[in-house]
C-alpha atoms as a PDB file:
ATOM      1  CA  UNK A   1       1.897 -27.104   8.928  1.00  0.00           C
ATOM      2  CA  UNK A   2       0.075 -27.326  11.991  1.00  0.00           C
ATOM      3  CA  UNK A   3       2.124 -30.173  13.984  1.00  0.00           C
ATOM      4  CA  UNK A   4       4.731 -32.172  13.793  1.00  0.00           C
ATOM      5  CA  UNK A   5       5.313 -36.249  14.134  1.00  0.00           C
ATOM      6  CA  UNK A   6       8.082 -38.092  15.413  1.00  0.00           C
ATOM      7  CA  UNK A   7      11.431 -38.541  17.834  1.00  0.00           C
ATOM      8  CA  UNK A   8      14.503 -39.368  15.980  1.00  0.00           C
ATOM      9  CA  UNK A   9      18.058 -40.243  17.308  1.00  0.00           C
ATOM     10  CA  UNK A  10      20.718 -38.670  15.296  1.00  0.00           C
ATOM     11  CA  UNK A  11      24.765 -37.786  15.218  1.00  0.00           C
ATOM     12  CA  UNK A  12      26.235 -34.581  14.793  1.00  0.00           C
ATOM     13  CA  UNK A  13      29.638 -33.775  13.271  1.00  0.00           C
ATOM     14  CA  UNK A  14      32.505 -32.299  15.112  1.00  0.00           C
ATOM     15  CA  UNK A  15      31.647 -28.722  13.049  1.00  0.00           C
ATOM     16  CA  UNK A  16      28.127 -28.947  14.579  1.00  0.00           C
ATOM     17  CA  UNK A  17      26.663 -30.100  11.285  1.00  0.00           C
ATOM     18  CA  UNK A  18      22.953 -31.930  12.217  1.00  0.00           C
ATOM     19  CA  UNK A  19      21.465 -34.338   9.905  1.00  0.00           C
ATOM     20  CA  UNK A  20      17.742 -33.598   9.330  1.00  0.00           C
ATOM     21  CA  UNK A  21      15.977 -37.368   8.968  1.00  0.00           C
ATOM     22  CA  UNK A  22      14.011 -37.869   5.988  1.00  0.00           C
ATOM     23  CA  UNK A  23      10.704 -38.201   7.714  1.00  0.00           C
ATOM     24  CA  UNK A  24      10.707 -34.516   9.341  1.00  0.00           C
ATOM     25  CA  UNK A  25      12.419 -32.622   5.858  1.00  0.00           C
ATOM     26  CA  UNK A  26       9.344 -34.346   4.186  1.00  0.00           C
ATOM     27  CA  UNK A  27       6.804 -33.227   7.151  1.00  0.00           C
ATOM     28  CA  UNK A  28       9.175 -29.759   7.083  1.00  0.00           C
ATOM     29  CA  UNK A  29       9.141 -29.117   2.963  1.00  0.00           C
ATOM     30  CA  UNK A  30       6.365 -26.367   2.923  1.00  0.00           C
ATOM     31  CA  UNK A  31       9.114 -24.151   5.288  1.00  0.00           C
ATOM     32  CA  UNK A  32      11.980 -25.063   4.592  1.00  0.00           C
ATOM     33  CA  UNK A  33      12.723 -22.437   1.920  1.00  0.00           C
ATOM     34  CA  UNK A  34      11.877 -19.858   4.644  1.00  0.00           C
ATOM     35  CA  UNK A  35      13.980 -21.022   7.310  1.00  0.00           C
ATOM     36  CA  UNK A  36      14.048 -22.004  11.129  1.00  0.00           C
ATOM     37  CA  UNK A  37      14.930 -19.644  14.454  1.00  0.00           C
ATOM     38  CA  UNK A  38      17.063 -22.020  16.436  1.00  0.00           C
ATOM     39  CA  UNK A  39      17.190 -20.845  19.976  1.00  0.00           C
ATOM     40  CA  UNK A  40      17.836 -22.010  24.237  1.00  0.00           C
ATOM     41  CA  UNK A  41      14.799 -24.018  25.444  1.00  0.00           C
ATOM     42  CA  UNK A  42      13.344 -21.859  28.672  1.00  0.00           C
ATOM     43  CA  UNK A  43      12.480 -25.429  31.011  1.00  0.00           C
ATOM     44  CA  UNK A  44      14.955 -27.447  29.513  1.00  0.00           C
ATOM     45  CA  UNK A  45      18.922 -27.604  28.372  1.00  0.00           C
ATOM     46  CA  UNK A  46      17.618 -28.420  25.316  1.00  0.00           C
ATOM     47  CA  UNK A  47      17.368 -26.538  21.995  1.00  0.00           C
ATOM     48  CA  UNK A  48      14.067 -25.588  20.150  1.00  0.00           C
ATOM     49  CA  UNK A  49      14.415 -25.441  16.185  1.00  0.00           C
ATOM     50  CA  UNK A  50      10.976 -23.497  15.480  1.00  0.00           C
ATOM     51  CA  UNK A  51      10.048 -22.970  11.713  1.00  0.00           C
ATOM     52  CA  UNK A  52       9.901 -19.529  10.614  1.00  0.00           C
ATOM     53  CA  UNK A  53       6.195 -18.751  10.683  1.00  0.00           C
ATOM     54  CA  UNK A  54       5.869 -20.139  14.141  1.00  0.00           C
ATOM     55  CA  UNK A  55       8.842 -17.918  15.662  1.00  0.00           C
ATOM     56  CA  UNK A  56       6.836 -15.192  14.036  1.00  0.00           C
ATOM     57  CA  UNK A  57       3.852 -16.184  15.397  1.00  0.00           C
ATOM     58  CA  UNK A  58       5.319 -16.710  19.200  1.00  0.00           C
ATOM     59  CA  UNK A  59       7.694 -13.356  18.724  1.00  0.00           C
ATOM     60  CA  UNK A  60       4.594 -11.167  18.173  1.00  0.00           C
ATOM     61  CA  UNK A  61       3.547 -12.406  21.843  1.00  0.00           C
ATOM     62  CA  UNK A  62       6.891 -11.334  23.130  1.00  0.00           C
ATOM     63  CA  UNK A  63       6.859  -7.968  21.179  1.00  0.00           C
ATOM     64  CA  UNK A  64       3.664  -6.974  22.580  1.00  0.00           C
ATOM     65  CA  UNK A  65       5.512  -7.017  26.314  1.00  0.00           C
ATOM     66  CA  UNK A  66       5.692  -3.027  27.850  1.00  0.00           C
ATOM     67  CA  UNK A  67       9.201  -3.231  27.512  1.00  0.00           C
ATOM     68  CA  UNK A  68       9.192  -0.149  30.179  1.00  0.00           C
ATOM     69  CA  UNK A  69       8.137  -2.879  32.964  1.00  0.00           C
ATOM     70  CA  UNK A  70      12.200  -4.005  33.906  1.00  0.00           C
ATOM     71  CA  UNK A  71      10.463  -8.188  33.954  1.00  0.00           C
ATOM     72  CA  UNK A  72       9.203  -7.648  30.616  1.00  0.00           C
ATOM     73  CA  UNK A  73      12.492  -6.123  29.383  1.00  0.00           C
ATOM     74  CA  UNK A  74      14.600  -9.004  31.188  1.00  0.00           C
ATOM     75  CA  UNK A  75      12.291 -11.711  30.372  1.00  0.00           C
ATOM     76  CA  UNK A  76      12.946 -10.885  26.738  1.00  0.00           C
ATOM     77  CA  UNK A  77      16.482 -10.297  27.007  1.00  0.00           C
ATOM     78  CA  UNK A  78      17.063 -13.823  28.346  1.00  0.00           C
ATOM     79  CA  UNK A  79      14.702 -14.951  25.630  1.00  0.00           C
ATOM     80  CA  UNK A  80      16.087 -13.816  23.157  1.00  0.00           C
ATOM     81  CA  UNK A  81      19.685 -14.827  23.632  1.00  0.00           C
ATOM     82  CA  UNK A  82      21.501 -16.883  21.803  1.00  0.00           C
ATOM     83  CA  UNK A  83      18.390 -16.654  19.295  1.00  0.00           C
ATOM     84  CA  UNK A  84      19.613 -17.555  15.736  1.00  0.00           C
ATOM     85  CA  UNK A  85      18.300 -17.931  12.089  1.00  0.00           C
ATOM     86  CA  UNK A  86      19.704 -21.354  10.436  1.00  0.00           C
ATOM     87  CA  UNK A  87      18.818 -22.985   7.092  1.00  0.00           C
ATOM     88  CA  UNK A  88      19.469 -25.654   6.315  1.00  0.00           C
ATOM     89  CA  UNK A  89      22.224 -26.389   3.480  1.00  0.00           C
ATOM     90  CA  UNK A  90      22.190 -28.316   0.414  1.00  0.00           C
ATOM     91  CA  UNK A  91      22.689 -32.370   2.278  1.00  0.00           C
ATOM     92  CA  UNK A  92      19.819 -31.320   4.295  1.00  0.00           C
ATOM     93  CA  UNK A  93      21.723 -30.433   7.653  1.00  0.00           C
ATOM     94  CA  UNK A  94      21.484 -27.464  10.105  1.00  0.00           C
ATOM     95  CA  UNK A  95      24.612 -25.847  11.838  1.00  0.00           C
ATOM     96  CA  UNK A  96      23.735 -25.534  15.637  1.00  0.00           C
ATOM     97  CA  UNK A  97      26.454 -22.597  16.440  1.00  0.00           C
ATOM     98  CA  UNK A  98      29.128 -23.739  19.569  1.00  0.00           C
ATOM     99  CA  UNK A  99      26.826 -21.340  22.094  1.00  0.00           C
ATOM    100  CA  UNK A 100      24.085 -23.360  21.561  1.00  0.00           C
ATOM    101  CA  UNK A 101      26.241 -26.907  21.839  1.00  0.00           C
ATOM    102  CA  UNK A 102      27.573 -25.911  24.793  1.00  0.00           C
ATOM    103  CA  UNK A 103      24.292 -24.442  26.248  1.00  0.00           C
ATOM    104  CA  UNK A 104      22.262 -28.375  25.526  1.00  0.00           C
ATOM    105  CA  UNK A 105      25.336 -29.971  26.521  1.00  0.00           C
ATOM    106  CA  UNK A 106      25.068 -31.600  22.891  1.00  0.00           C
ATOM    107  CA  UNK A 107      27.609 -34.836  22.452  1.00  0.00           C
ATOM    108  CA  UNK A 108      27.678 -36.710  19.334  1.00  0.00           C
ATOM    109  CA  UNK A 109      24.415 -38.630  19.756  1.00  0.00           C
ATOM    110  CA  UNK A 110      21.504 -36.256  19.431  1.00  0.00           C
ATOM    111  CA  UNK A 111      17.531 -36.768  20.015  1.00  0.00           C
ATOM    112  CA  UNK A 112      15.187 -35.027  17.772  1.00  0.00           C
ATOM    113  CA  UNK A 113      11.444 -34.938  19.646  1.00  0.00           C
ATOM    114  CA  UNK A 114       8.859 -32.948  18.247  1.00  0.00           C
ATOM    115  CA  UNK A 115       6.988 -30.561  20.498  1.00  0.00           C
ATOM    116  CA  UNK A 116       3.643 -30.075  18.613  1.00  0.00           C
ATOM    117  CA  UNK A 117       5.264 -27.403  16.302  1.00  0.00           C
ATOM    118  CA  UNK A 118       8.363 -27.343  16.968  1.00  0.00           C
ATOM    119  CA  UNK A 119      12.287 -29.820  17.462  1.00  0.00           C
ATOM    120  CA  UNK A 120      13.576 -29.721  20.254  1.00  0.00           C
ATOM    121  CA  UNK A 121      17.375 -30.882  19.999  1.00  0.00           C
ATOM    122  CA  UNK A 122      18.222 -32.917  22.951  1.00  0.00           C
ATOM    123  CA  UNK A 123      22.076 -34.515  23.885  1.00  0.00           C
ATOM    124  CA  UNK A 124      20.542 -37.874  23.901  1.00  0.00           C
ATOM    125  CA  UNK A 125      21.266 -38.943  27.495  1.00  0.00           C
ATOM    126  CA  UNK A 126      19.895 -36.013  28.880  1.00  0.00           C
ATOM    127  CA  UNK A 127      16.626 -36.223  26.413  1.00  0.00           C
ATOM    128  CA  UNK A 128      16.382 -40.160  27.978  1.00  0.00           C
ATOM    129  CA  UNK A 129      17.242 -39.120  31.775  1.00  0.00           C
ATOM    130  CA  UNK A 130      14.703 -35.864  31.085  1.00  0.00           C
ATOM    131  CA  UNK A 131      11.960 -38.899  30.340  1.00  0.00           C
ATOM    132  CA  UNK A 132      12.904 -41.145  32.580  1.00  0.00           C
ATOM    133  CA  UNK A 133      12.525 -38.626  35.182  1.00  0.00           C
ATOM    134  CA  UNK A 134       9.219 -37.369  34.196  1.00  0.00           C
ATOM    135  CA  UNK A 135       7.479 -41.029  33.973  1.00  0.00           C
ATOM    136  CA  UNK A 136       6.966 -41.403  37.455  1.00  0.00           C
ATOM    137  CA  UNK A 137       4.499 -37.765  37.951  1.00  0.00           C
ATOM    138  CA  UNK A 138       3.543 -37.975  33.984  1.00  0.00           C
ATOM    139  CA  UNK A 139      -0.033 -39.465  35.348  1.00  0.00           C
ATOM    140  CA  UNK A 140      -0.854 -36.936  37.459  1.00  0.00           C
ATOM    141  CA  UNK A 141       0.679 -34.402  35.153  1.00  0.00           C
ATOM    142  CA  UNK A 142      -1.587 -35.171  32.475  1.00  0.00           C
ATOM    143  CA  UNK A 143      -4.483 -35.527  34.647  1.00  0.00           C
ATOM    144  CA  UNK A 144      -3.856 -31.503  35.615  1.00  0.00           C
ATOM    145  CA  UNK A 145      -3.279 -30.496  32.878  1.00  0.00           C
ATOM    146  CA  UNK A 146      -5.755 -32.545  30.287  1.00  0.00           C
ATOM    147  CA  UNK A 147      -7.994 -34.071  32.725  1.00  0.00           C
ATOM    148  CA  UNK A 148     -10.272 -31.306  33.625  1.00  0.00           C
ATOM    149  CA  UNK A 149     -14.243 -31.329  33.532  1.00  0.00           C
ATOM    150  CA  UNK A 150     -14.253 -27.704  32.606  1.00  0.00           C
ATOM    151  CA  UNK A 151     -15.181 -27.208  29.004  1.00  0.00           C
END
């Protein structure tokens, strides 16, 4: 699995319970046996649902911090928290823990957007007010960051 496809508006259940939509579990079936890390987005009060093999990938980077530098050790103290290991159960849905909720600020209408390789989880009003506020420097974002002549 190299990326993923797709933005999906879902609900979640007053336990927390999270509906996976057909189209990612079929995108998602090589990894789902292994599981997901589900942890606090660093830019965003969002979540980020990150397949197994990609936390793995990502928490090598993080383990390779001198952890005698106080930064490094803080940096991955903060994150780290709230980090946890879901699967998902037998109707297909993921349990975001009540940190987490209350961290993304989750209501009962929730956006799924796909981040190259990873969900994020969104409350869906702040996932449309994040976009919304992003449309008007998007342009010259993307001309930063994708339009340079240096190859």
């Amino acid at each position: 699995m190299n990326y993923l496809i797709g933005t999906y508006e879902c609900k979640i259940d007053v336990k927390g319970r999270l509906l996976i939509p057909s189209a990612f579990k079929k995108q998602l079936a090589p990894v789902i046996p292994k599981g997901f890390v589900l942890k606090r987005a660093v830019f965003q009060n969002c979540l980020e649902l990150y397949p197994l093999a990609q936390w793995e990938e990502l928490i090598k980077k993080v383990n390779s911090l001198n952890r005698f530098k106080k930064k490094n050790n803080d940096f991955i103290r903060r994150f780290t928290a709230g980090v946890k290991f879901i699967e998902l159960d037998g109707n297909g849905r993921l349990l975001i823990p009540k940190d987490l909720i209350e961290f993304s600020n989750i209501n009962r209408d929730v956006t799924l957007s796909t981040s190259v390789n990873i969900i994020e989880i969104w409350d869906k009003s702040s996932y449309e007010k994040a976009i919304a506020d992003s449309r008007d420097d998007f342009a010259q974002l993307a001309e930063e960051v994708m339009g340079g002549d240096e190859e």
